[in-house]
Protein backbone atom coordinates (compact mmCIF):
# COMPACT_ATOMS: atom_id res chain seq x y z
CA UNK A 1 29.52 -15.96 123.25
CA UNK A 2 33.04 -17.04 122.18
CA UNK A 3 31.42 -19.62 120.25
CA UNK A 4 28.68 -17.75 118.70
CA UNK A 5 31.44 -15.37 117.55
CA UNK A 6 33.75 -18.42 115.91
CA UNK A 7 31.02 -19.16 114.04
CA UNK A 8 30.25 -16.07 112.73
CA UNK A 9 34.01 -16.04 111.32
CA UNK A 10 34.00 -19.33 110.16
CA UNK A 11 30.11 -18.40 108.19
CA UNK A 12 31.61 -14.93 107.37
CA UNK A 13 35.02 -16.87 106.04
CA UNK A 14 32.80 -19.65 103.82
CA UNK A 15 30.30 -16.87 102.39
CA UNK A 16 33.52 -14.15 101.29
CA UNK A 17 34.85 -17.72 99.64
CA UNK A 18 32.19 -18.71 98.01
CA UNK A 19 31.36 -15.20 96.74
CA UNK A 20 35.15 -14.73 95.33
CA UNK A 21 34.88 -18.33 93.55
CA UNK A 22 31.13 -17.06 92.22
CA UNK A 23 32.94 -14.11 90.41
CA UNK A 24 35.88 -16.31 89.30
CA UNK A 25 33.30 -18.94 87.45
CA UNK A 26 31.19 -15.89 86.04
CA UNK A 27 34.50 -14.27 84.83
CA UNK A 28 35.77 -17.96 83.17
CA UNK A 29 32.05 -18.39 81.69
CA UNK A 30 31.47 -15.12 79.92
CA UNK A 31 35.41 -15.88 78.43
CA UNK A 32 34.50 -19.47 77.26
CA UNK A 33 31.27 -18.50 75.89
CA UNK A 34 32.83 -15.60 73.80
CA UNK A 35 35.00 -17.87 72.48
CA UNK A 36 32.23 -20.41 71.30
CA UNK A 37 30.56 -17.60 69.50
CA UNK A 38 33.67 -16.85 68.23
CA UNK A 39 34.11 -20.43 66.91
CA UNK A 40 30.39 -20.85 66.06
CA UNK A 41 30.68 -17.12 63.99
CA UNK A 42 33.95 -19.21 62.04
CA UNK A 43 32.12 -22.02 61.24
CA UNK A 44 30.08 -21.73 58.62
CA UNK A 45 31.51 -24.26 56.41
CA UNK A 46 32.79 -27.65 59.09
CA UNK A 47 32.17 -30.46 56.86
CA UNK A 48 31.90 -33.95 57.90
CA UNK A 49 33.51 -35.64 54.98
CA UNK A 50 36.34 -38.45 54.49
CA UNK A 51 39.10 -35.51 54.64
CA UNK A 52 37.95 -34.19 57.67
CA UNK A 53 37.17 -37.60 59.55
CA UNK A 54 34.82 -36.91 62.46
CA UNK A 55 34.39 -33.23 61.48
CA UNK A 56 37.15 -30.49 61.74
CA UNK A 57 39.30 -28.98 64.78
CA UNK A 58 36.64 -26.57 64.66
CA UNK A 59 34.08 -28.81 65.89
CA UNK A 60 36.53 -30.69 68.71
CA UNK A 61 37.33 -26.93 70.22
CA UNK A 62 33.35 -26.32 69.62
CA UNK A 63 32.68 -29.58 71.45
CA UNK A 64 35.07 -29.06 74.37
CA UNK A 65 33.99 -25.32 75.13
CA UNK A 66 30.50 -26.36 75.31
CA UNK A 67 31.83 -29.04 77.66
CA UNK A 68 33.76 -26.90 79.95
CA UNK A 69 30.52 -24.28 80.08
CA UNK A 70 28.54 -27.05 81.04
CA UNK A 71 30.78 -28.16 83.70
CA UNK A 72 31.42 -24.23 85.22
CA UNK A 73 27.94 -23.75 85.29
CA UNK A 74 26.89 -26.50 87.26
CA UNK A 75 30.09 -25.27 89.77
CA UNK A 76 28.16 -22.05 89.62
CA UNK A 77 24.29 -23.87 90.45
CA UNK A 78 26.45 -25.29 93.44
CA UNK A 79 27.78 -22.12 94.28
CA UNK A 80 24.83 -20.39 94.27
CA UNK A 81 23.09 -23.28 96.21
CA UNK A 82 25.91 -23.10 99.24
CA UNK A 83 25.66 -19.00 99.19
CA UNK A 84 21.76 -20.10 99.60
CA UNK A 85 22.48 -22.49 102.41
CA UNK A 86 24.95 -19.90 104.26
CA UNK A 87 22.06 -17.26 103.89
CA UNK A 88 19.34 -20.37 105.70
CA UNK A 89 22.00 -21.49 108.52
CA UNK A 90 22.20 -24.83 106.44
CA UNK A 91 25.55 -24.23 104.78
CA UNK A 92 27.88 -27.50 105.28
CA UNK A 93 24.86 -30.14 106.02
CA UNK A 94 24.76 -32.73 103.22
CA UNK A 95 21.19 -32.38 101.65
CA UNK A 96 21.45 -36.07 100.86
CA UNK A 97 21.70 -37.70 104.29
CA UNK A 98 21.53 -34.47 106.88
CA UNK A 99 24.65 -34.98 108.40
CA UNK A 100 27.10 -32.62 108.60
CA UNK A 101 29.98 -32.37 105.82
CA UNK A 102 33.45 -32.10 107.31
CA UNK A 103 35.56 -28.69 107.70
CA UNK A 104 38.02 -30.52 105.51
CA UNK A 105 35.91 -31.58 102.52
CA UNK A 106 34.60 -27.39 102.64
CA UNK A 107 37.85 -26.12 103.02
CA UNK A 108 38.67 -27.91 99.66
CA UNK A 109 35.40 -27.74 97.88
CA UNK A 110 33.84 -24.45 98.99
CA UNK A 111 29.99 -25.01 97.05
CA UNK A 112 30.54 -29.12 98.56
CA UNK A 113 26.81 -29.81 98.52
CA UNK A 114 27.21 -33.57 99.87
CA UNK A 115 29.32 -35.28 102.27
CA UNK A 116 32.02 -37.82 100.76
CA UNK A 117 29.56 -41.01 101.37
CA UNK A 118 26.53 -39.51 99.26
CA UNK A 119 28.95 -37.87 96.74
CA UNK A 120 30.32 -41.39 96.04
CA UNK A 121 27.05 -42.58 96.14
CA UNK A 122 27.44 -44.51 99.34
CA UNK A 123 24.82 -46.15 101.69
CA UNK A 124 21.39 -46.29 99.01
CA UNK A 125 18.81 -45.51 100.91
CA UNK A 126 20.00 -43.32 104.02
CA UNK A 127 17.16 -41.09 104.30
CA UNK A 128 15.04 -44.16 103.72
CA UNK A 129 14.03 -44.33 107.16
């Protein structure tokens, strides 16, 4: 029962974590995206000439914001994935390869949806069998 109980903590624990870092990428998305309408609502008139070079600052800060949303809301598909996989029992088991993912590699990457090995792209063909 102790065990049961320990695990409950540890799945209560990884849920309340990846719930907190949920509402921290929502909160950092709905700021970068008002600032690329912001930017986009500024920019009527970027032009691409010889002055300019590649296009004004305007465009590099439009570039980079669409970046960074990009990148936060793939965190957030992961997120949402692991909150998935704590819901099914299957939270921590690399959907690559099945095995599990270490305590350590979670504890630093909450919404971790592959072990180190498939992440890096490791052994091709694991599940090949």
């Amino acid at each position: 029962m102790a065990q049961t109980s320990a695990a409950q903590t540890t799945t209560d624990t990884h849920r309340a974590q990846l719930e907190a870092a949920r509402t921290e990428l929502e909160g950092r998305l709905a700021s970068l995206r008002s600032e690329l309408q912001a930017v986009e609502e500024g920019d009527a008139d970027v032009s691409f000439d010889e002055e300019g070079g590649e296009g004004s600052g305007v465009s590099v800060d439009r570039d980079r914001l669409v970046s960074l949303i990009a990148t936060l809301e793939a965190q957030l598909n992961d997120t949402d994935a692991s909150l998935a996989a704590v819901v099914a029992g299957t939270y921590g088991i690399c959907e690559s390869c099945g095995d599990p993912i270490p305590a350590e590699r979670l504890e630093a990457v909450p919404n971790a949806r592959l072990c180190v090995s498939c992440k890096a792209g490791g052994i091709s063909g694991r599940r090949a069998s």
